[in-house]
PDB file of N, CA and C in Angstrom:
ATOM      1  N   UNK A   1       0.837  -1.175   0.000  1.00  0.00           N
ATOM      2  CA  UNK A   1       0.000   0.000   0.000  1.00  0.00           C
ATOM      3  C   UNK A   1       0.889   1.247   0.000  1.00  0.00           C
ATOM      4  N   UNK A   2       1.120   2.181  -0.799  1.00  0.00           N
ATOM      5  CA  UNK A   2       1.441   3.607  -1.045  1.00  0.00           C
ATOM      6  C   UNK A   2       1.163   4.266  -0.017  1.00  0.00           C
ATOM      7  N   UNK A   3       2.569   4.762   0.853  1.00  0.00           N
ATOM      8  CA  UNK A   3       2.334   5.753   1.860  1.00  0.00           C
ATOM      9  C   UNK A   3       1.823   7.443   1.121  1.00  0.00           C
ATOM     10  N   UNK A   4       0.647   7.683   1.684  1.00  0.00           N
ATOM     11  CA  UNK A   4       0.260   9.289   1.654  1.00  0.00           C
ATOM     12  C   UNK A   4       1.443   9.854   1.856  1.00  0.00           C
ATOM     13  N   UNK A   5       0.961  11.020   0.905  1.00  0.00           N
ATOM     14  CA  UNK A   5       1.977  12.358   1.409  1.00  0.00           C
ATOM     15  C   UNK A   5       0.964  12.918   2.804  1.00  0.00           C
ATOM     16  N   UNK A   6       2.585  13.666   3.231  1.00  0.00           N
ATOM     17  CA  UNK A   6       2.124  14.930   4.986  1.00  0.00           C
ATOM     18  C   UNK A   6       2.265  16.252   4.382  1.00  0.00           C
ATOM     19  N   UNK A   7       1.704  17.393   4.564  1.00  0.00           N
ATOM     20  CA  UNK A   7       1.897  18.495   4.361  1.00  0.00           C
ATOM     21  C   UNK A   7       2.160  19.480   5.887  1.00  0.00           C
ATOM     22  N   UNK A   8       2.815  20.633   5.337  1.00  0.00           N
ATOM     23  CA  UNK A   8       2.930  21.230   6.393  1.00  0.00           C
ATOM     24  C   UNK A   8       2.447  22.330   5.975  1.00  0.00           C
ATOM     25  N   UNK A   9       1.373  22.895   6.826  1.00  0.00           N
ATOM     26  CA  UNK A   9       0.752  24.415   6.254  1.00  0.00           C
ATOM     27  C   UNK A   9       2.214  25.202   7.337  1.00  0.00           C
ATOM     28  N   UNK A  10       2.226  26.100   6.119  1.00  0.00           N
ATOM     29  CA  UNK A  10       2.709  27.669   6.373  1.00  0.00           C
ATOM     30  C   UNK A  10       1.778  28.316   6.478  1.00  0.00           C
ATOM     31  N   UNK A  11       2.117  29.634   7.674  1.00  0.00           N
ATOM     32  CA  UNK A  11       0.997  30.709   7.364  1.00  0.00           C
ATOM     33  C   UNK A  11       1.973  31.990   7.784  1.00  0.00           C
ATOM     34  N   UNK A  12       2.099  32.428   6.550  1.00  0.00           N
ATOM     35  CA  UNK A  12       2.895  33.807   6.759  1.00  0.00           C
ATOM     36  C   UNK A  12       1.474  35.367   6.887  1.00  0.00           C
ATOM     37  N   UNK A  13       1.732  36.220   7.962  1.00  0.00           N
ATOM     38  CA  UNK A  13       1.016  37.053   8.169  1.00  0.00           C
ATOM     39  C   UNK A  13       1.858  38.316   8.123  1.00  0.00           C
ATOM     40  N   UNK A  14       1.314  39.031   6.365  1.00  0.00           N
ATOM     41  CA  UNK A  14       2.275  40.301   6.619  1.00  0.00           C
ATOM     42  C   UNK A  14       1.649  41.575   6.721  1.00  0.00           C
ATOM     43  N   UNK A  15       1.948  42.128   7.803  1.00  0.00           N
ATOM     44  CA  UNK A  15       1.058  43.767   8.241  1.00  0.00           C
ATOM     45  C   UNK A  15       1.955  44.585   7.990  1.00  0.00           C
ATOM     46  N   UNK A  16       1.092  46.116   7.791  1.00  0.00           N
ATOM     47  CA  UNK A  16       1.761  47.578   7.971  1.00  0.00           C
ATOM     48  C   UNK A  16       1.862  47.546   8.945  1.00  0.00           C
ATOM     49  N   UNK A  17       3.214  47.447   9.656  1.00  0.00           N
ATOM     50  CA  UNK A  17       3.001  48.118  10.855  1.00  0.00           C
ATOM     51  C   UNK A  17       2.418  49.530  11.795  1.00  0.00           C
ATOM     52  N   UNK A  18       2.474  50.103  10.428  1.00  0.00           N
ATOM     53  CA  UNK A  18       2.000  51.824  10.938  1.00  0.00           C
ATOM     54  C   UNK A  18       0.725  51.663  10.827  1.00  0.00           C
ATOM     55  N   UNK A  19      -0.293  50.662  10.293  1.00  0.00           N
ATOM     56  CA  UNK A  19      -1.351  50.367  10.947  1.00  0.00           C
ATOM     57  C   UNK A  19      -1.907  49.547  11.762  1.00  0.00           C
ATOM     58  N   UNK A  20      -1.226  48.493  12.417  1.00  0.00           N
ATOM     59  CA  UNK A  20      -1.330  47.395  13.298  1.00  0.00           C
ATOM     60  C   UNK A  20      -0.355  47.417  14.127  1.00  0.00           C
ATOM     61  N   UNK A  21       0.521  48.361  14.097  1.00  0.00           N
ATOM     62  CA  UNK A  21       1.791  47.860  15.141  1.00  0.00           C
ATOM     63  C   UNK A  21       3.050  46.711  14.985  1.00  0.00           C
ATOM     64  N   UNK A  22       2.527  45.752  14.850  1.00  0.00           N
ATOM     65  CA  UNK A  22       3.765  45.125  14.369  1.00  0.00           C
ATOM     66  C   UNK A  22       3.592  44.639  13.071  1.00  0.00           C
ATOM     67  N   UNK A  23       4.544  43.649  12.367  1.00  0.00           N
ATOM     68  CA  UNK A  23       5.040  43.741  10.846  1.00  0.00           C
ATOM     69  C   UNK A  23       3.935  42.050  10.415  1.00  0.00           C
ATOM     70  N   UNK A  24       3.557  41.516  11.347  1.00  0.00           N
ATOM     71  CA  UNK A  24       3.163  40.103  11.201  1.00  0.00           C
ATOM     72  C   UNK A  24       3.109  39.163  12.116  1.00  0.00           C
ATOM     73  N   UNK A  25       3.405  37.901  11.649  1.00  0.00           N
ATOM     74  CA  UNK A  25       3.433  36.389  12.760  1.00  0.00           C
ATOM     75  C   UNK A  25       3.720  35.554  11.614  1.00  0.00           C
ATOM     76  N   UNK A  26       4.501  34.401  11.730  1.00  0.00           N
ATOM     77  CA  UNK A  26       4.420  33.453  10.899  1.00  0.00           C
ATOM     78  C   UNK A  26       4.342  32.460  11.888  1.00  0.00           C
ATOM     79  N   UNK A  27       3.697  31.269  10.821  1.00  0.00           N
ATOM     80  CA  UNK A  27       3.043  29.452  11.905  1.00  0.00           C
ATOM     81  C   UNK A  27       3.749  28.468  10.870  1.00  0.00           C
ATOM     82  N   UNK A  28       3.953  27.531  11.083  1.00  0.00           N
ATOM     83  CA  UNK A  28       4.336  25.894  10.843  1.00  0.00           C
ATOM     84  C   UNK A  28       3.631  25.362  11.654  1.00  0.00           C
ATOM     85  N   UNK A  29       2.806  24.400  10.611  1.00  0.00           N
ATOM     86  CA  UNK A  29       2.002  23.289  11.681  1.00  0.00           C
ATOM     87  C   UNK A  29       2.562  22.158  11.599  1.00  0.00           C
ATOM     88  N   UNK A  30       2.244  20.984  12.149  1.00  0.00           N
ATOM     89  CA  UNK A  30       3.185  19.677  12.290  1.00  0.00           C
ATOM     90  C   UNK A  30       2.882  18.812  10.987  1.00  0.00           C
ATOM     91  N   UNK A  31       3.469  17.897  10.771  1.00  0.00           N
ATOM     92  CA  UNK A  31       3.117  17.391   9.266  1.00  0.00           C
ATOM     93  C   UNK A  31       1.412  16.642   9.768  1.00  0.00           C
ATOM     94  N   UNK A  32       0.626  16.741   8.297  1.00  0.00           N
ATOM     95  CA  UNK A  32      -0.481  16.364   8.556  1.00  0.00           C
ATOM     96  C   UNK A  32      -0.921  15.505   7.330  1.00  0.00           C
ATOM     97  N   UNK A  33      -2.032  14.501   6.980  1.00  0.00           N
ATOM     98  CA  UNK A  33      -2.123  14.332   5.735  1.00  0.00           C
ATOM     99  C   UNK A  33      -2.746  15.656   4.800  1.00  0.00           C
ATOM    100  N   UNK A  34      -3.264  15.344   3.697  1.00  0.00           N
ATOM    101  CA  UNK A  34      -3.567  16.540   3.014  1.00  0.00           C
ATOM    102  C   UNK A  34      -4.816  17.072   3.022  1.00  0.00           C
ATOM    103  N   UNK A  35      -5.773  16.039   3.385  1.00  0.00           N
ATOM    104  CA  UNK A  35      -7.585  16.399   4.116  1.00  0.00           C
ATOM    105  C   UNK A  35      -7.295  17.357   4.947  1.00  0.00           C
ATOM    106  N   UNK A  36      -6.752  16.836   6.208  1.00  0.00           N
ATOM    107  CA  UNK A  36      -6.498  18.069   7.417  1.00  0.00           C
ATOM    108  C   UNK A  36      -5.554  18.871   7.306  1.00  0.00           C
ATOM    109  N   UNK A  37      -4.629  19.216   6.075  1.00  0.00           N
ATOM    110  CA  UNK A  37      -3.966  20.200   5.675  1.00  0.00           C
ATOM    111  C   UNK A  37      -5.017  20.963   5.072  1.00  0.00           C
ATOM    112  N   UNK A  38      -5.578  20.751   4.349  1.00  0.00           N
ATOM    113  CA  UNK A  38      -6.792  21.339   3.555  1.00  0.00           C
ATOM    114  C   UNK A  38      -7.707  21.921   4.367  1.00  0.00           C
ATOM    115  N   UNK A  39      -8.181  21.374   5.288  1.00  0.00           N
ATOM    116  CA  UNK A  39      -9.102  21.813   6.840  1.00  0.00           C
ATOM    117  C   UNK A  39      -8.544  23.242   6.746  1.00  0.00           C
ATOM    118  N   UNK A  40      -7.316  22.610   7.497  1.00  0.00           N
ATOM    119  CA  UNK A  40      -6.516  23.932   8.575  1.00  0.00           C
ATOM    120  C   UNK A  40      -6.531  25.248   7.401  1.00  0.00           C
ATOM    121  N   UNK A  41      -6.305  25.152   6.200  1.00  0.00           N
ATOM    122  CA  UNK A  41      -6.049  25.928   5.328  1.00  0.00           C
ATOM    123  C   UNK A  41      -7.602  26.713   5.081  1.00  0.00           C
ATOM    124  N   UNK A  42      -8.974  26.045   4.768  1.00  0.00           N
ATOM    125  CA  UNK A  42     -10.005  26.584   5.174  1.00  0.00           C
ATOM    126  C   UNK A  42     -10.449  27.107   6.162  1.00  0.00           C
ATOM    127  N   UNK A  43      -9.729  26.908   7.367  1.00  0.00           N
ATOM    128  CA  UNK A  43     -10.194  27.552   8.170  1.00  0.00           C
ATOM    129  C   UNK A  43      -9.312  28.971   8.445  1.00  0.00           C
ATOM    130  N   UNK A  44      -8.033  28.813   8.090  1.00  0.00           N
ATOM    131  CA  UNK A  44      -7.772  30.053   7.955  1.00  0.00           C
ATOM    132  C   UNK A  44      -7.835  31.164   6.863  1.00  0.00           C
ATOM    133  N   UNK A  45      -8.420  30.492   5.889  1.00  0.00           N
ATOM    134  CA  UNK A  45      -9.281  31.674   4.909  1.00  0.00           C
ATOM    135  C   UNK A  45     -10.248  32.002   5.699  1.00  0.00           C
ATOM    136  N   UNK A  46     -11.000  31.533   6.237  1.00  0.00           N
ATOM    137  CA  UNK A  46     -12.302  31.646   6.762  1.00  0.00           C
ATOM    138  C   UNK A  46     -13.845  31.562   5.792  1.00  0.00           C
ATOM    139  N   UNK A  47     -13.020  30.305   5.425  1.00  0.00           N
ATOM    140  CA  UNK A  47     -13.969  29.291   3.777  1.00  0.00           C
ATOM    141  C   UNK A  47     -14.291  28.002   4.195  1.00  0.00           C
ATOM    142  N   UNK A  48     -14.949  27.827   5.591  1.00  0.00           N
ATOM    143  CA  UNK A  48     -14.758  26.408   5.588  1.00  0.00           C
ATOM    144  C   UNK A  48     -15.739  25.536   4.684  1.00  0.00           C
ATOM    145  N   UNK A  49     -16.007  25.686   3.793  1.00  0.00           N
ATOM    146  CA  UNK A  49     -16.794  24.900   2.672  1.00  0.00           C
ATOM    147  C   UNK A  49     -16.257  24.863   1.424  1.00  0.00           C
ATOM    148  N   UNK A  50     -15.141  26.052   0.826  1.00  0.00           N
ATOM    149  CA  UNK A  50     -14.919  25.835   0.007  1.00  0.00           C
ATOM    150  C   UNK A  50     -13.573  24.919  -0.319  1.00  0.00           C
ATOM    151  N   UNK A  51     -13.950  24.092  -1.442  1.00  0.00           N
ATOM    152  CA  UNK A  51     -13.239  23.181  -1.906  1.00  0.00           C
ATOM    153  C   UNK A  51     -11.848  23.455  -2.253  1.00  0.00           C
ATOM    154  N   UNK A  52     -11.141  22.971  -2.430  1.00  0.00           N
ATOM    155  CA  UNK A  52      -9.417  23.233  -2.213  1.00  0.00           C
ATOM    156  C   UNK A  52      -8.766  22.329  -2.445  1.00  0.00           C
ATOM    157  N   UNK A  53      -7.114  22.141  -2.969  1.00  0.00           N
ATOM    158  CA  UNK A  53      -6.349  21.439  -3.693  1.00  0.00           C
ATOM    159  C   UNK A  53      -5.198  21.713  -3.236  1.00  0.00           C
ATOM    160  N   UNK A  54      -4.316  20.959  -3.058  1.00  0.00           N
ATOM    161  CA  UNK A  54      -3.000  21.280  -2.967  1.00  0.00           C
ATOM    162  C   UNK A  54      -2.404  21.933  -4.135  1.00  0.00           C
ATOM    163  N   UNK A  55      -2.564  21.750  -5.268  1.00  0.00           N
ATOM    164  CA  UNK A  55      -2.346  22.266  -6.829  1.00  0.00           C
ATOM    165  C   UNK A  55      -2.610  23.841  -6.361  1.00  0.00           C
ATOM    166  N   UNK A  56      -3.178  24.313  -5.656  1.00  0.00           N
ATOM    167  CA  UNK A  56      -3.665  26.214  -5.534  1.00  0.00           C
ATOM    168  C   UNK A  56      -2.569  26.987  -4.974  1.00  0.00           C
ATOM    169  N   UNK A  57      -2.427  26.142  -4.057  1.00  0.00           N
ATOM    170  CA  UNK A  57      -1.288  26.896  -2.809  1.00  0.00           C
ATOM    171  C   UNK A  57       0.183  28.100  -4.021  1.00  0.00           C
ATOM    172  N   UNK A  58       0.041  28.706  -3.725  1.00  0.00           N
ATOM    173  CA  UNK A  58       0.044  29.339  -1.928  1.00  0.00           C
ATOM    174  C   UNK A  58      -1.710  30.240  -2.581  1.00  0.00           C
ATOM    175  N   UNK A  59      -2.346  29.969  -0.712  1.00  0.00           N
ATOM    176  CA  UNK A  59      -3.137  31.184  -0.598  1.00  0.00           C
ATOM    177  C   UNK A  59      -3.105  31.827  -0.176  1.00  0.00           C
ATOM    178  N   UNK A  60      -3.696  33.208  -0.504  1.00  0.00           N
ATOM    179  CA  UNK A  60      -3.767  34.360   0.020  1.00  0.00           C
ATOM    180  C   UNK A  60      -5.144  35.258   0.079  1.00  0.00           C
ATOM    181  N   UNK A  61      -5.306  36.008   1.872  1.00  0.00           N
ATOM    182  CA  UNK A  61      -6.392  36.697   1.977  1.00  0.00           C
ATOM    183  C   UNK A  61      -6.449  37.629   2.612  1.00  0.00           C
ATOM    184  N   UNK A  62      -7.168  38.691   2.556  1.00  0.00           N
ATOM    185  CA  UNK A  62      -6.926  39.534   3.420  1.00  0.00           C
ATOM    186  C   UNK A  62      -7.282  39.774   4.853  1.00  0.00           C
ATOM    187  N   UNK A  63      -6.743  40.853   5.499  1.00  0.00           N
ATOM    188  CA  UNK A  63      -6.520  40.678   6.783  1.00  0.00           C
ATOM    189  C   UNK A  63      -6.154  41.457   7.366  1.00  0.00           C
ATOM    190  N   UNK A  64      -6.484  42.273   8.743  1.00  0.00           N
ATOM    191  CA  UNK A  64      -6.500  43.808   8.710  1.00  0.00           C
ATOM    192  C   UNK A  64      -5.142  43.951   9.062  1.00  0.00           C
ATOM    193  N   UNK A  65      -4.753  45.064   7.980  1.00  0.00           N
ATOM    194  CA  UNK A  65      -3.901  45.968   7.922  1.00  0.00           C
ATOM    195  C   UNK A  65      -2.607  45.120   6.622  1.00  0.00           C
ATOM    196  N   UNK A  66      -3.238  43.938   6.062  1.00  0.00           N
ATOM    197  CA  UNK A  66      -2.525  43.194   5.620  1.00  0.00           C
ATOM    198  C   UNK A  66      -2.768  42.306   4.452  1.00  0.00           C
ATOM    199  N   UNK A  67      -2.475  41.336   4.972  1.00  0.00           N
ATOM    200  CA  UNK A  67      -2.441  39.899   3.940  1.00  0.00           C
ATOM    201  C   UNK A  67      -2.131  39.004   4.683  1.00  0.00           C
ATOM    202  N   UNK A  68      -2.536  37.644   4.572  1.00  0.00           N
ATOM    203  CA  UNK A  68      -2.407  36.339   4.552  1.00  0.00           C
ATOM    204  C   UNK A  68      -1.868  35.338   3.690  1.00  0.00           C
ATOM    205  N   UNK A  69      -0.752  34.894   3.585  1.00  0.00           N
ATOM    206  CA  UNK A  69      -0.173  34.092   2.382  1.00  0.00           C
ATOM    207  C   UNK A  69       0.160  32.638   3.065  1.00  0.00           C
ATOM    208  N   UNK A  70      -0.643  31.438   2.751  1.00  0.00           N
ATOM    209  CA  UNK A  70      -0.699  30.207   3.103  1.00  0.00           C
ATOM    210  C   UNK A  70      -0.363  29.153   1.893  1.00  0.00           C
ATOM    211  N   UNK A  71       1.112  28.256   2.206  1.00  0.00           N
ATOM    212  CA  UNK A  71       1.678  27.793   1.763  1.00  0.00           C
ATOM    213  C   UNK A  71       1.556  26.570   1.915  1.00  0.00           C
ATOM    214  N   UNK A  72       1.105  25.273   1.063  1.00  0.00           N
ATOM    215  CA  UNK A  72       1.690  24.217   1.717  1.00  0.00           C
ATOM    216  C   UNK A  72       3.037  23.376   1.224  1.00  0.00           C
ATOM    217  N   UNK A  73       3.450  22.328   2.049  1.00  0.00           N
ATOM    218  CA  UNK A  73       4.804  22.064   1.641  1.00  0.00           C
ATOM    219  C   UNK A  73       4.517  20.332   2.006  1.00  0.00           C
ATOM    220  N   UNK A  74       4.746  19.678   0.942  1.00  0.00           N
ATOM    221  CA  UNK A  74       5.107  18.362   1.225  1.00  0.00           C
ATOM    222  C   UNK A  74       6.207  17.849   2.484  1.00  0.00           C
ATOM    223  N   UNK A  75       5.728  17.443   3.578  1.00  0.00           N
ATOM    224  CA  UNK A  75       6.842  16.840   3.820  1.00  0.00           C
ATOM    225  C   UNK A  75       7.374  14.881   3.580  1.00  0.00           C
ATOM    226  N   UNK A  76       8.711  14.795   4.158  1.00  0.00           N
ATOM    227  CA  UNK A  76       9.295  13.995   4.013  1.00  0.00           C
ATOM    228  C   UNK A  76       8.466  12.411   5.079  1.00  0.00           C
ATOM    229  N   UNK A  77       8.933  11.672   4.694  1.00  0.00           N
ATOM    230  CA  UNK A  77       8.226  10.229   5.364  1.00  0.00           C
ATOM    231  C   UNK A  77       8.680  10.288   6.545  1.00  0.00           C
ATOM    232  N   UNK A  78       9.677  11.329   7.111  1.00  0.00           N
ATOM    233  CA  UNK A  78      10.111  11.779   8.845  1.00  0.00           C
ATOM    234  C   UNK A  78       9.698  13.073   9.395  1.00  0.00           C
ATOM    235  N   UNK A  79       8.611  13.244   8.283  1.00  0.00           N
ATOM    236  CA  UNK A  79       7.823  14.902   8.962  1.00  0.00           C
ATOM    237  C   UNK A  79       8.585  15.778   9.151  1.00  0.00           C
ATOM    238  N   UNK A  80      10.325  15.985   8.277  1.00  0.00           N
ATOM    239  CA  UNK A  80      10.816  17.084   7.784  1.00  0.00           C
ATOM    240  C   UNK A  80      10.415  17.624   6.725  1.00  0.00           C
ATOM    241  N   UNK A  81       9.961  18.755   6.571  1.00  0.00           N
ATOM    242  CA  UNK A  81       9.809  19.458   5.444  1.00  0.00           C
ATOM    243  C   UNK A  81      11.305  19.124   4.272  1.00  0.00           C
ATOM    244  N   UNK A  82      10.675  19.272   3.400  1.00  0.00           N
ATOM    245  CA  UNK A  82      11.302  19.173   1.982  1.00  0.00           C
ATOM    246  C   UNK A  82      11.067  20.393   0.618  1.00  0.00           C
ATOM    247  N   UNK A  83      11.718  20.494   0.276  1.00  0.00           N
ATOM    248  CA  UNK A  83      12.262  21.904  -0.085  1.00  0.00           C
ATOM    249  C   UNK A  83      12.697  21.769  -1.779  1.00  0.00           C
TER     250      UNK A  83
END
């Protein structure tokens, strides 16, 4: 049986600071399969219904004072990211 791929969502958060104060936040989540990579990724659009692909990435949405740019990344069969 064919091991699944893990993904690791990125979530880079980039703000003006001269309107929010600071410049952002960035996240790495732990490797996941690609359903609940896909989840996590709807839920931080704030789309949880709409349909989604790993083929889209990176997404991006807005976000006050900013943007949202969500990446995913295959990882490795030891839940290191791969590059």
């Amino acid at each position: 049986m064919p091991e699944r791929p893990l993904y690791i969502v990125e979530v880079d958060d980039q703000c003006d600071p001269r309107l929010v104060g600071h410049s952002g936040s960035s996240y790495a989540s732990p490797p996941q399969p690609e359903v609940q990579a896909l989840a996590l990724v709807r839920m931080l659009l704030g789309s949880s219904t709409r349909p989604l692909a790993v083929a889209e990435a990176p997404f991006r949405t807005p976000i006050a004072g900013g943007q949202r740019v969500i990446r995913l990344h295959r990882a490795a069969a030891d839940g290191q990211l791969q590059i």
